[in-house]
C-alpha atoms as a PDB file:
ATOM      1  CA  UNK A   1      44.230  91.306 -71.806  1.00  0.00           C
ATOM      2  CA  UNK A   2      41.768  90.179 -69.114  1.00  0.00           C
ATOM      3  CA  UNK A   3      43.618  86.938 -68.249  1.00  0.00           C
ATOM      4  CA  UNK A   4      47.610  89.149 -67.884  1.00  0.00           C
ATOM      5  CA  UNK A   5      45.712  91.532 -65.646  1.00  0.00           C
ATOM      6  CA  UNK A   6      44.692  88.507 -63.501  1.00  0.00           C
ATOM      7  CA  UNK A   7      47.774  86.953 -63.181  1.00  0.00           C
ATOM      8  CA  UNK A   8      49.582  89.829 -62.302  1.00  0.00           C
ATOM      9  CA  UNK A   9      47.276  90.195 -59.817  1.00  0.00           C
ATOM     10  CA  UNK A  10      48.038  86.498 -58.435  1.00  0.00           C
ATOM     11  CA  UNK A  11      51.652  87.716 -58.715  1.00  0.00           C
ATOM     12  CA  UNK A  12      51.360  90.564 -56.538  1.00  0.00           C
ATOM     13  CA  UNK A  13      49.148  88.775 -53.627  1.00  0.00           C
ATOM     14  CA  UNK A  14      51.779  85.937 -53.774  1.00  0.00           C
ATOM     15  CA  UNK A  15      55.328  88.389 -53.496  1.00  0.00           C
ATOM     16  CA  UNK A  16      52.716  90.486 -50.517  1.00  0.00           C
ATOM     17  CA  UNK A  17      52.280  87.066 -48.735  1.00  0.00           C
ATOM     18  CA  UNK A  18      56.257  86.090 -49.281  1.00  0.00           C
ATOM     19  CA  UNK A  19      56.703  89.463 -47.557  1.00  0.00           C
ATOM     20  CA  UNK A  20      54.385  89.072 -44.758  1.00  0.00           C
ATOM     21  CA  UNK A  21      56.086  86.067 -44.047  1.00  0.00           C
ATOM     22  CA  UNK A  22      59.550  87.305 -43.891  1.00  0.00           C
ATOM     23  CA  UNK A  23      58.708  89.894 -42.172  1.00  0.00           C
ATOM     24  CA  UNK A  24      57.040  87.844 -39.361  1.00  0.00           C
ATOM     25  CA  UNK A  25      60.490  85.508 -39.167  1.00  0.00           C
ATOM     26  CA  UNK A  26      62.559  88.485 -39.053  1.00  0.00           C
ATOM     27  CA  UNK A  27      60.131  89.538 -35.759  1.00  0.00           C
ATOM     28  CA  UNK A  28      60.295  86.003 -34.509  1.00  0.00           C
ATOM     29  CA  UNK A  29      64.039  85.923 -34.507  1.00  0.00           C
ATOM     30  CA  UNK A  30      64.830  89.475 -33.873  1.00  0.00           C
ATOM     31  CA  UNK A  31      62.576  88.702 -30.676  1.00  0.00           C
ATOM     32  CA  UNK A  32      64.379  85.776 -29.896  1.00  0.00           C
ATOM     33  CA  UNK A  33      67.726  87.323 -30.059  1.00  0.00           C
ATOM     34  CA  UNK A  34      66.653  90.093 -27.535  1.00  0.00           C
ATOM     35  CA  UNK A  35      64.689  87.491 -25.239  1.00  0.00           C
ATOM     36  CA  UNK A  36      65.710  85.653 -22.088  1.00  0.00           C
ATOM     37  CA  UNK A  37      64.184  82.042 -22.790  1.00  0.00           C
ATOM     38  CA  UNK A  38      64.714  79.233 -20.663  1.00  0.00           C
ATOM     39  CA  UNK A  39      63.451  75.586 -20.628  1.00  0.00           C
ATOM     40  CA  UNK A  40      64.374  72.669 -18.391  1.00  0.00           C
ATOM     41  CA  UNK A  41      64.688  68.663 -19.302  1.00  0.00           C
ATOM     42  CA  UNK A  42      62.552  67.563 -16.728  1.00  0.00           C
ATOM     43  CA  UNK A  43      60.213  69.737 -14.615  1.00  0.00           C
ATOM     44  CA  UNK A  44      59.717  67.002 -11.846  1.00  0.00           C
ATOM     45  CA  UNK A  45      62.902  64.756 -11.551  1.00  0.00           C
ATOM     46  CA  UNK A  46      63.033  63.132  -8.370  1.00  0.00           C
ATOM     47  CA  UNK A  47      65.825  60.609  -6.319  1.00  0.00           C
ATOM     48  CA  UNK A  48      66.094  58.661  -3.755  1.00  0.00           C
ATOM     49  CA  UNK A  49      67.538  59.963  -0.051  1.00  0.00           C
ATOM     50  CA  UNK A  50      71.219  60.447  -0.424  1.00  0.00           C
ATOM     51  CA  UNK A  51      71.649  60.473  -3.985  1.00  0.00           C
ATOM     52  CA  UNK A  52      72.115  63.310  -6.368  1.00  0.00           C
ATOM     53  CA  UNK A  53      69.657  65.260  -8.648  1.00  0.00           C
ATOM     54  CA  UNK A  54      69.915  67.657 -11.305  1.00  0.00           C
ATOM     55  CA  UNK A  55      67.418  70.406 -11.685  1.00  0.00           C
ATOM     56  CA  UNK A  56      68.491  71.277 -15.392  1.00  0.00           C
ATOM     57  CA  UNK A  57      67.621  75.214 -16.169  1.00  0.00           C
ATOM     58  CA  UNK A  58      68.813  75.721 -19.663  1.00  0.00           C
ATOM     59  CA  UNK A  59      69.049  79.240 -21.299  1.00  0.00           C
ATOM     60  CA  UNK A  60      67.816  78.823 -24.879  1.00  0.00           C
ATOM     61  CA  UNK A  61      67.967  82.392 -25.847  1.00  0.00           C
ATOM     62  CA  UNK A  62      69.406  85.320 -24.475  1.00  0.00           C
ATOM     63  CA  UNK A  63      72.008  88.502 -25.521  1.00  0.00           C
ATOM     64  CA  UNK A  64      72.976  89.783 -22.153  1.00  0.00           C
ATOM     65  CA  UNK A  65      76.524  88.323 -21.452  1.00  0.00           C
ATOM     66  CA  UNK A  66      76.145  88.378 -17.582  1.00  0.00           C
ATOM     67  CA  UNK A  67      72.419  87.535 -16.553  1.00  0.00           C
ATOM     68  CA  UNK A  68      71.524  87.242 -13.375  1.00  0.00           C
ATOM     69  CA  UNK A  69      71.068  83.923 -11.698  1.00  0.00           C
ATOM     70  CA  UNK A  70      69.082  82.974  -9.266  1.00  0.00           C
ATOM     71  CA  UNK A  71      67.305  80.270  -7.643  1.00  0.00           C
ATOM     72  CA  UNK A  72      64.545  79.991  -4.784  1.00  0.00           C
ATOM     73  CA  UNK A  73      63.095  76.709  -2.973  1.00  0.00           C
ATOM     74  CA  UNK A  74      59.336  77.021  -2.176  1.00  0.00           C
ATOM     75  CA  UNK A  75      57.819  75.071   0.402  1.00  0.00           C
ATOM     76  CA  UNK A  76      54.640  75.297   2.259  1.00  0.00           C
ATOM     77  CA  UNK A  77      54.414  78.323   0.055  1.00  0.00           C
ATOM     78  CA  UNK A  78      57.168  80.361   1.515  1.00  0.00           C
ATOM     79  CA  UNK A  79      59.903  81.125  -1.043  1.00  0.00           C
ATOM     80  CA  UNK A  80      63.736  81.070   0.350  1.00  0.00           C
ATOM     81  CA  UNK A  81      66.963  81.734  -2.017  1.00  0.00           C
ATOM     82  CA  UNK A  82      69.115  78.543  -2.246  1.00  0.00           C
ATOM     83  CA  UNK A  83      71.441  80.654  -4.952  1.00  0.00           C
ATOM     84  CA  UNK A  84      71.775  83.797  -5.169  1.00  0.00           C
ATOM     85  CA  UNK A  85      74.991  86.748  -5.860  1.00  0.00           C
ATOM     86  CA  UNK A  86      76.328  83.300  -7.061  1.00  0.00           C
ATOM     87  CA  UNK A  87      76.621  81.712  -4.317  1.00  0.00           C
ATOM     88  CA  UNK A  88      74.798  78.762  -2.840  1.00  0.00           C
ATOM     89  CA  UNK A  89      73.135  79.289   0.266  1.00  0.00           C
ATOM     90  CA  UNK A  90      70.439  78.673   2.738  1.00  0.00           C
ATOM     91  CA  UNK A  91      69.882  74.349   3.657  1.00  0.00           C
ATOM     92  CA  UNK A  92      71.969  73.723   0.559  1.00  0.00           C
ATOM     93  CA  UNK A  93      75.068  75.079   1.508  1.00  0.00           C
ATOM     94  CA  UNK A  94      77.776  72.962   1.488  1.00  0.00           C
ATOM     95  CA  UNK A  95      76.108  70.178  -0.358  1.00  0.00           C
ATOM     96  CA  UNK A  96      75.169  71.743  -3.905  1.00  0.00           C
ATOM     97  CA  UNK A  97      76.446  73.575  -7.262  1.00  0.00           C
ATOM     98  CA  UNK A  98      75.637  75.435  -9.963  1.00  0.00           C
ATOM     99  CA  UNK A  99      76.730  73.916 -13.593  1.00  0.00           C
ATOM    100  CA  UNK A 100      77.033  76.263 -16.420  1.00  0.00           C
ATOM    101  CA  UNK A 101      75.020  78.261 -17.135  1.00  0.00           C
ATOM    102  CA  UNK A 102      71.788  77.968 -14.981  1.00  0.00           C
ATOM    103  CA  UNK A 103      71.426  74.325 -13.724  1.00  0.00           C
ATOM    104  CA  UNK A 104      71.003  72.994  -9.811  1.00  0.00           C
ATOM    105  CA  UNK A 105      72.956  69.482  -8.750  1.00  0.00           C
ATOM    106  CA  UNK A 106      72.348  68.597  -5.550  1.00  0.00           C
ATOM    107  CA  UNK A 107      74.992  66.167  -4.125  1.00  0.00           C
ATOM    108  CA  UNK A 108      72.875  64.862  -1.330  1.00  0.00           C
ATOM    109  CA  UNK A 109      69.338  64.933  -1.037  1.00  0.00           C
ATOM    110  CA  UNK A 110      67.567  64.610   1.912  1.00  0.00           C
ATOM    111  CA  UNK A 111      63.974  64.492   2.891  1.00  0.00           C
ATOM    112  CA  UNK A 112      63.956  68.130   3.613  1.00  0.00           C
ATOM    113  CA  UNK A 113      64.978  68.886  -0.269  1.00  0.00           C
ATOM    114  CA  UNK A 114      60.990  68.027  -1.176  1.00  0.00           C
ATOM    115  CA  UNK A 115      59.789  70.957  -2.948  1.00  0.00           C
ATOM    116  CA  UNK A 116      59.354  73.401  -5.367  1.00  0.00           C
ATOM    117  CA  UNK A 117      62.678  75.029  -7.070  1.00  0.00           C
ATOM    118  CA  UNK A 118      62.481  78.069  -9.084  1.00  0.00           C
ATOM    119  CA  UNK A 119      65.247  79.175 -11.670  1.00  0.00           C
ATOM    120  CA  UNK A 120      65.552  82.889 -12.176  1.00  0.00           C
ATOM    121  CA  UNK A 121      67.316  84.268 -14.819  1.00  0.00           C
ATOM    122  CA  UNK A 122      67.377  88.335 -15.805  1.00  0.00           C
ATOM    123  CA  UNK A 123      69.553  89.850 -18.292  1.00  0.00           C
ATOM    124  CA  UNK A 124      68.577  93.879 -18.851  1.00  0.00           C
ATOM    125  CA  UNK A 125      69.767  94.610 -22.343  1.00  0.00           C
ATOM    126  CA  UNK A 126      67.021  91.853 -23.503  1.00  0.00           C
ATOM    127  CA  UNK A 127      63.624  93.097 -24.622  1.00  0.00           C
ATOM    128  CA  UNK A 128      62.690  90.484 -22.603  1.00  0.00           C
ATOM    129  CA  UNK A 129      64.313  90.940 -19.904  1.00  0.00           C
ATOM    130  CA  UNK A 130      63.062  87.960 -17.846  1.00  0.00           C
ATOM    131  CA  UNK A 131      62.120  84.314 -17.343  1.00  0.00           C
ATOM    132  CA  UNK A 132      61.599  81.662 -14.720  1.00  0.00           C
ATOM    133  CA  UNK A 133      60.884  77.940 -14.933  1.00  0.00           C
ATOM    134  CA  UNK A 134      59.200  75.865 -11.915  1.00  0.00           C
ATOM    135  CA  UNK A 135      60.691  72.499 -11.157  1.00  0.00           C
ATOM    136  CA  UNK A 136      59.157  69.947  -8.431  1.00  0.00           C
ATOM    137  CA  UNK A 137      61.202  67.903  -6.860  1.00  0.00           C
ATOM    138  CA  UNK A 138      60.356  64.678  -4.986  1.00  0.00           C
ATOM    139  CA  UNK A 139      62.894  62.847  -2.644  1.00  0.00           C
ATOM    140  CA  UNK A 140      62.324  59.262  -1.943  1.00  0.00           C
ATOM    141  CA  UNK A 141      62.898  57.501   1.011  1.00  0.00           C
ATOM    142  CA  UNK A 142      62.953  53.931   1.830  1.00  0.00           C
ATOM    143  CA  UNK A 143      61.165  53.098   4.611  1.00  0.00           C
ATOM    144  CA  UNK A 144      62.824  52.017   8.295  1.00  0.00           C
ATOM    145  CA  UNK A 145      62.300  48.764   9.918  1.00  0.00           C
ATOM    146  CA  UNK A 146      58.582  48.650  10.650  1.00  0.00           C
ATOM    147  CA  UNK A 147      57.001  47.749  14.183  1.00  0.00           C
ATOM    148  CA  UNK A 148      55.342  44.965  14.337  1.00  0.00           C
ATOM    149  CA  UNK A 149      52.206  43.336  16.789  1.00  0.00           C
ATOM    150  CA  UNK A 150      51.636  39.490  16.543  1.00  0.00           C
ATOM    151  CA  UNK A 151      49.021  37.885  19.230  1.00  0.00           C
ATOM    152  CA  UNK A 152      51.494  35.121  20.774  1.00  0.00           C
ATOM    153  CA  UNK A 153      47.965  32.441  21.075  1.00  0.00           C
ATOM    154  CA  UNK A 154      44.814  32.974  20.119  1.00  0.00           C
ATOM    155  CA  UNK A 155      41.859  30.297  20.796  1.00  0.00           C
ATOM    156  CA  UNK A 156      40.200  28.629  17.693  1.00  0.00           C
ATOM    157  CA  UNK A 157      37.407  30.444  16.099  1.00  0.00           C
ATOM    158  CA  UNK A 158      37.681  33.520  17.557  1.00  0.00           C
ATOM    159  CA  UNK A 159      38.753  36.833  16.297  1.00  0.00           C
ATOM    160  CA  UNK A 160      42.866  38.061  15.809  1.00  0.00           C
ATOM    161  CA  UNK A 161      44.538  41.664  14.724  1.00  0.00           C
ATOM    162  CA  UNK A 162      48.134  41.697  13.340  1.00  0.00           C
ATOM    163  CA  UNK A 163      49.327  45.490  12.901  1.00  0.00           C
ATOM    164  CA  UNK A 164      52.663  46.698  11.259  1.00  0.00           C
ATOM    165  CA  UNK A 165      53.372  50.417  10.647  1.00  0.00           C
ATOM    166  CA  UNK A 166      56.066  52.552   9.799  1.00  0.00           C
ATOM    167  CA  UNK A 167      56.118  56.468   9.425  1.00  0.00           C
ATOM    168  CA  UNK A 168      59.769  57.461   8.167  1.00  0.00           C
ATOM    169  CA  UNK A 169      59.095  56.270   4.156  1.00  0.00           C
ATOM    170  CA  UNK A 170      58.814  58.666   1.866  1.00  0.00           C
ATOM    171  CA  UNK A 171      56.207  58.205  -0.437  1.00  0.00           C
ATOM    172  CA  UNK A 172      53.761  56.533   2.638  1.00  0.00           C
ATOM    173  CA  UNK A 173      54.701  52.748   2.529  1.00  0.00           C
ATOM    174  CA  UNK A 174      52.452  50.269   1.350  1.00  0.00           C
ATOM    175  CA  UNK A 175      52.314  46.882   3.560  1.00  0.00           C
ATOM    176  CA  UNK A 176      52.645  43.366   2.624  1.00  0.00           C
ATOM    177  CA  UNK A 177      52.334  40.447   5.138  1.00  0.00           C
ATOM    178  CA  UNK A 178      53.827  37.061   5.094  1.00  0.00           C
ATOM    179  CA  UNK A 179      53.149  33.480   6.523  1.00  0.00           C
ATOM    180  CA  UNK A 180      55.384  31.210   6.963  1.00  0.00           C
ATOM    181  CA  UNK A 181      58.077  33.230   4.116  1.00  0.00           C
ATOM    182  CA  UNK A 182      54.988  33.282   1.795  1.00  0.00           C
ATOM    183  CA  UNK A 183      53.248  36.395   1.034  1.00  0.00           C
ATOM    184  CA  UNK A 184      49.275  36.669   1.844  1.00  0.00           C
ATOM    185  CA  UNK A 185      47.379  37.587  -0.613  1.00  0.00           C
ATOM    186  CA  UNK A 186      45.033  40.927  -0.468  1.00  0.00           C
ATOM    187  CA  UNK A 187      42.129  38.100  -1.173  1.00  0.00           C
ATOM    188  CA  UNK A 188      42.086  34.653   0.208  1.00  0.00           C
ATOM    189  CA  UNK A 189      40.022  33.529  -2.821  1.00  0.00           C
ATOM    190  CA  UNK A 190      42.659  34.306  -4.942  1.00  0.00           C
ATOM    191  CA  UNK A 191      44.972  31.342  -3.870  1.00  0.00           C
ATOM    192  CA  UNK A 192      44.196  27.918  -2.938  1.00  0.00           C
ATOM    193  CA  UNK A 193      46.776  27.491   0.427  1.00  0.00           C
ATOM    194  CA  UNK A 194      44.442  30.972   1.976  1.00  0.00           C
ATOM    195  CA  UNK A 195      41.090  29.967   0.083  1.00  0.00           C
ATOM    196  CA  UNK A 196      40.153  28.351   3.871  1.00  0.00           C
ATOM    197  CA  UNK A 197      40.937  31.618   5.908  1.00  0.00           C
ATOM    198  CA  UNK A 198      38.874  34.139   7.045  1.00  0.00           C
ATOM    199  CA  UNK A 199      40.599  37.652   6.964  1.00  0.00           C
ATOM    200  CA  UNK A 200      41.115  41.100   5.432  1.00  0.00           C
ATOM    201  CA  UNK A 201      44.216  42.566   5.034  1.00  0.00           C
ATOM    202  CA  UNK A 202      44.518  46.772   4.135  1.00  0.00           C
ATOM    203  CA  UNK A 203      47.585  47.366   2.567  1.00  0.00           C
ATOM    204  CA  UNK A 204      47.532  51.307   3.404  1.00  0.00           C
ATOM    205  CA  UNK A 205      47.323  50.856   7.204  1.00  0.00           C
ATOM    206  CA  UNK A 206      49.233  47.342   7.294  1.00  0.00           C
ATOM    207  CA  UNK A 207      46.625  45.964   9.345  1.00  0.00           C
ATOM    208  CA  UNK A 208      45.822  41.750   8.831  1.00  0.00           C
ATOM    209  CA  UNK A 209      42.572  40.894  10.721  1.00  0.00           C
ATOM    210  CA  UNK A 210      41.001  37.439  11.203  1.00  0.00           C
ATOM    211  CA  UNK A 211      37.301  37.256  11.761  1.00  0.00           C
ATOM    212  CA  UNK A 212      37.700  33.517  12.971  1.00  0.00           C
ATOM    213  CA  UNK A 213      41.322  32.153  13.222  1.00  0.00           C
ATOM    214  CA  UNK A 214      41.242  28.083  12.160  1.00  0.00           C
ATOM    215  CA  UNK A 215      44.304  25.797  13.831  1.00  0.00           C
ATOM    216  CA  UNK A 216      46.310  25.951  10.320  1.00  0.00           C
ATOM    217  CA  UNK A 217      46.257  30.151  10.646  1.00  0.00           C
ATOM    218  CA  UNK A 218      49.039  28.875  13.104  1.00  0.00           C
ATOM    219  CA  UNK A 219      52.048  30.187  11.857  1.00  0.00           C
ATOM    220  CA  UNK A 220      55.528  33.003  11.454  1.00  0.00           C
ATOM    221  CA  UNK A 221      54.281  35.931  10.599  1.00  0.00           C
ATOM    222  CA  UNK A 222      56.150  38.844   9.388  1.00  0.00           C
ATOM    223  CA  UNK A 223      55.062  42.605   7.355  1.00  0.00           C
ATOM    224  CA  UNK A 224      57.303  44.784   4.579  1.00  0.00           C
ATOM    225  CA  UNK A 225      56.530  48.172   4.356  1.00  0.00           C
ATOM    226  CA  UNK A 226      57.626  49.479   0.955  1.00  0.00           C
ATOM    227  CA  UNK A 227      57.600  52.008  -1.471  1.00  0.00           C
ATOM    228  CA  UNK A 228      59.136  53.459  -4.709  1.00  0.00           C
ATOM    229  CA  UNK A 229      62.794  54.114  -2.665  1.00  0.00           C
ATOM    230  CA  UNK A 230      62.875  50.096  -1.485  1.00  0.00           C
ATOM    231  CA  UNK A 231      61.145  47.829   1.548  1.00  0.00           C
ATOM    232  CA  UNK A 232      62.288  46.863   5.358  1.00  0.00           C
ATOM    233  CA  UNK A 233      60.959  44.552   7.355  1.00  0.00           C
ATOM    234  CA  UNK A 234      59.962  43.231  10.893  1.00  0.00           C
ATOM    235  CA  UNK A 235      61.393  39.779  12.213  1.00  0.00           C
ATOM    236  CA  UNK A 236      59.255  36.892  11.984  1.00  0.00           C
ATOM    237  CA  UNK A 237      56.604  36.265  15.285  1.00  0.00           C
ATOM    238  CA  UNK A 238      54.931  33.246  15.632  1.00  0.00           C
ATOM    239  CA  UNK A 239      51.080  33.440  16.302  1.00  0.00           C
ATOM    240  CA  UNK A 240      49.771  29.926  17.869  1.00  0.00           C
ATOM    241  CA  UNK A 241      46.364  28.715  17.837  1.00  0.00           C
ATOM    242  CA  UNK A 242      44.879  26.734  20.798  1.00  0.00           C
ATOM    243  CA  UNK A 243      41.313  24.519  20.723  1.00  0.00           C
ATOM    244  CA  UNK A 244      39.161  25.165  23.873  1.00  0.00           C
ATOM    245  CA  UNK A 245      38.003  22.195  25.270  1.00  0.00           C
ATOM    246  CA  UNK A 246      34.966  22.136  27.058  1.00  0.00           C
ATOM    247  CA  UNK A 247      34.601  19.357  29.026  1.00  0.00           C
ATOM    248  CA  UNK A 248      38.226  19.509  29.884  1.00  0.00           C
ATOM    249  CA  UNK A 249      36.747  23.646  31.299  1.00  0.00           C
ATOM    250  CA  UNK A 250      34.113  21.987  32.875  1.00  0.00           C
ATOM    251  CA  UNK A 251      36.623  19.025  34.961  1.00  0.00           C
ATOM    252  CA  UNK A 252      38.605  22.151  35.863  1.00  0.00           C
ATOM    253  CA  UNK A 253      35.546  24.031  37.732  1.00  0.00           C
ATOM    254  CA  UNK A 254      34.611  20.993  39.289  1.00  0.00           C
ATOM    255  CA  UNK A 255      37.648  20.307  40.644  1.00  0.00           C
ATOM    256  CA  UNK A 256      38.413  24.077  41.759  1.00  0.00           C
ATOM    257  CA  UNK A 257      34.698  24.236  43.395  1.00  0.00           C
ATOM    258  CA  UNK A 258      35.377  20.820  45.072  1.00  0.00           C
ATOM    259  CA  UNK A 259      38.800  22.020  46.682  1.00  0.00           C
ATOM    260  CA  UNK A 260      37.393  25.572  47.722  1.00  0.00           C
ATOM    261  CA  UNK A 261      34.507  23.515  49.496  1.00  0.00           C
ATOM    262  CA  UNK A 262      37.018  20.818  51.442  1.00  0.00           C
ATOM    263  CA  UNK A 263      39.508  23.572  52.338  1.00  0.00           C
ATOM    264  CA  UNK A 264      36.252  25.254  53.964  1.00  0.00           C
ATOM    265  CA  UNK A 265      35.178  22.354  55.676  1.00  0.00           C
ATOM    266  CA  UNK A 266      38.640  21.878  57.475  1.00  0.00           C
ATOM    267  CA  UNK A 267      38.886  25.375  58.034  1.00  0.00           C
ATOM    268  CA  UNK A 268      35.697  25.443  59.764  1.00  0.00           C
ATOM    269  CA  UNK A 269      36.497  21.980  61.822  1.00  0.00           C
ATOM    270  CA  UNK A 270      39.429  23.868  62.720  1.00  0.00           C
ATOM    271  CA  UNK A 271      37.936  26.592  64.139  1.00  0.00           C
ATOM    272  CA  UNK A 272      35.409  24.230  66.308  1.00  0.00           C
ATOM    273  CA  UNK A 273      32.145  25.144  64.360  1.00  0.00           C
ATOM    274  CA  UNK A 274      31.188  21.471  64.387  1.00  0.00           C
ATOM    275  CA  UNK A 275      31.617  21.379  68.681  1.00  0.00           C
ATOM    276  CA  UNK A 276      28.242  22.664  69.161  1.00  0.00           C
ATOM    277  CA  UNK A 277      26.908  19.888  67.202  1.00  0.00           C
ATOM    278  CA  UNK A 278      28.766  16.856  69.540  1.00  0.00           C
ATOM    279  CA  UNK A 279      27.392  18.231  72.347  1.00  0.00           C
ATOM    280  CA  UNK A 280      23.979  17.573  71.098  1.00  0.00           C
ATOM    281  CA  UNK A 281      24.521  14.399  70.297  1.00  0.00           C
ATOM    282  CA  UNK A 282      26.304  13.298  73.468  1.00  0.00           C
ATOM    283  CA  UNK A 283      23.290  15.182  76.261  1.00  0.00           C
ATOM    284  CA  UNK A 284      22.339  11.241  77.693  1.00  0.00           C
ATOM    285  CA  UNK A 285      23.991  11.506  80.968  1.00  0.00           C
ATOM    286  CA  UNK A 286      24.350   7.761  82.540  1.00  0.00           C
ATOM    287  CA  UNK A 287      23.408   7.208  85.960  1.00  0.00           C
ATOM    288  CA  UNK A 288      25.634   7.141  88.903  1.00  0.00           C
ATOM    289  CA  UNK A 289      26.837   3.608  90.106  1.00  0.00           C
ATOM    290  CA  UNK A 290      25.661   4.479  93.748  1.00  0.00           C
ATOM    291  CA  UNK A 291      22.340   5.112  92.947  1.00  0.00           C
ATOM    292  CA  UNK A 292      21.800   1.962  90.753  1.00  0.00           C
ATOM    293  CA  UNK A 293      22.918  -0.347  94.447  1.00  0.00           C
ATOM    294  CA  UNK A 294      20.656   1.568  96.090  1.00  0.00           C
ATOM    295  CA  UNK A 295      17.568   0.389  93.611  1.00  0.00           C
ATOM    296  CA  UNK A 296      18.793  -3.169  93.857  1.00  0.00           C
ATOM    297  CA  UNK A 297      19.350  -3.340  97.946  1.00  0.00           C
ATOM    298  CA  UNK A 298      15.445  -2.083  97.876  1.00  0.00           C
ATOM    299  CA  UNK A 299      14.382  -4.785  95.883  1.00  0.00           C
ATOM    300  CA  UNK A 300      15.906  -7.405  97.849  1.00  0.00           C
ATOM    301  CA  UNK A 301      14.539  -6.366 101.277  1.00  0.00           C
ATOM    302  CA  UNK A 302      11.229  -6.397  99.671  1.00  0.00           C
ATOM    303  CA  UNK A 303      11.569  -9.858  98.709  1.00  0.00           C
ATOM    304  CA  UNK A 304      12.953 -10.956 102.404  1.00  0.00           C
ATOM    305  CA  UNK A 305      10.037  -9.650 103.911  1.00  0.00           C
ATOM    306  CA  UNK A 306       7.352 -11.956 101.855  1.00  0.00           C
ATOM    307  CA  UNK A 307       9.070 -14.717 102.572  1.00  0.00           C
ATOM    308  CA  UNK A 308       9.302 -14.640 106.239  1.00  0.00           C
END
């Protein structure tokens, strides 16, 4: 008697749990059937400048027949509509459409089409009457042709800054730099043809700086700026390393001091700064011929009157 009690017991907790149950899926689905659900295929889709996009908004559940629609761009925080009394408006206009029931295409994205994109949907006979779903959207674009500095000549040994940026790319570009149609490496060590070079090269600002340039950094050089939408790059510029030669310095300063000095010597003969000096040199005056007779006649009479 004990053990027919007990299982009727079991019986009655199991058909109170089967009932529970269905009770709770008849909730669930009656709740779906009078909700507005939406979900999307990719909540941050992105392209690359120029292509199209689809921001998929996909009503899962709903029993209004004519929701309402809408969609909003968000950008630096301030919502705008970009579809709305179905119609596309706003910076979209013209170059976008709305596929059955709820999704975005955009036929041409540009730059500007970065952001945020909200899907609206309401429908007023649902118990829930509404639902949105975010969507970011990212437009590539491949960077322009980037500018480009190569020193012309650098002397041996001493220090040398290549720079290479570009600001249009979209994500920021990363830079690579090439020598001679062979790309450097972000660490000299790292291959054996750079292992002899002394530089450091930052791929985020495209800078390539040598501490101490050697005669075989002589060379084309050239940068790519890329990212995820492609690469451009700057024309090859050759860079030419020169030795300094000393003695060769030395000679030259001779020579220049020795030319200043014998262009100032002439220039100052010229001018009659040496005249003083002749007249110096010259003061003996010889003595007249008369007077010289006169000594000689005086002599002579002197030696007439002894004899006589």
């Amino acid at each position: 008697m004990y053990g027919q009690t007990e299982h009727c017991i079991d019986s009655k907790m199991a058909l109170t749990r089967l009932a529970c149950i269905l009770v709770l899926l008849s909730t669930h689905c009656y709740f779906n059937v009078l909700a507005v659900i939406l979900k999307t295929t990719n909540d941050a889709p992105w392209a690359n400048e120029f292509e199209s996009i689809e921001l998929s908004c996909l009503i899962e559940s709903i029993s209004t027949k004519n929701p309402r629609i809408e969609w909003k761009k968000i950008k630096d925080g301030e919502p705008s509509y970009v579809y709305f009394e179905k119609k596309i408006s706003g910076d979209l206009e013209g170059r976008a459409m709305i596929r059955e029931p709820a999704t975005l295409v955009i036929t041409n994205a540009t730059r500007s089409d970065s952001a945020s994109y909200r899907c609206e949907v309401s429908a007023q006979t649902d118990l829930k009457s509404f639902d949105e779903i975010l969507i970011n959207l990212v437009v590539r674009v491949k960077p322009v042709v980037p500018k480009c500095a190569v020193p012309k000549s650098v002397p041996v040994g001493t220090a040398a800054e290549l720079r290479c940026v570009e600001d249009q790319g979209f994500p920021k570009s990363q830079y690579q730099w090439f020598r001679n149609k062979e790309e450097i490496p972000d660490d000299p060590k790292t291959s054996p043809k750079f292992i002899n070079s002394s530089y450091t090269l930052n791929a985020e600002t495209g800078t390539l700086k040598f501490s101490a340039v050697r005669m075989n950094d002589s060379a084309e050089y050239f940068c790519r700026a890329k990212n995820d939408a492609g690469h451009s790059e700057c024309g090859p510029q050759t860079m030419e390393i020169y030795d300094i030669n000393i003695a060769r310095i030395i000679l030259g300063v001779l020579v220049v001091v020795l030319l200043c000095i014998t262009v100032g010597l002439c220039f100052a003969y010229k001018r009659g700064y040496f005249a003083s000096q002749k007249q110096t040199g010259n003061n003996y005056k010889a003595p007249a011929k008369g007077e010289g007779v006169d000594y000689v006649r005086a002599e002579d009479e002197v030696r007439k009157e002894h004899f006589f």
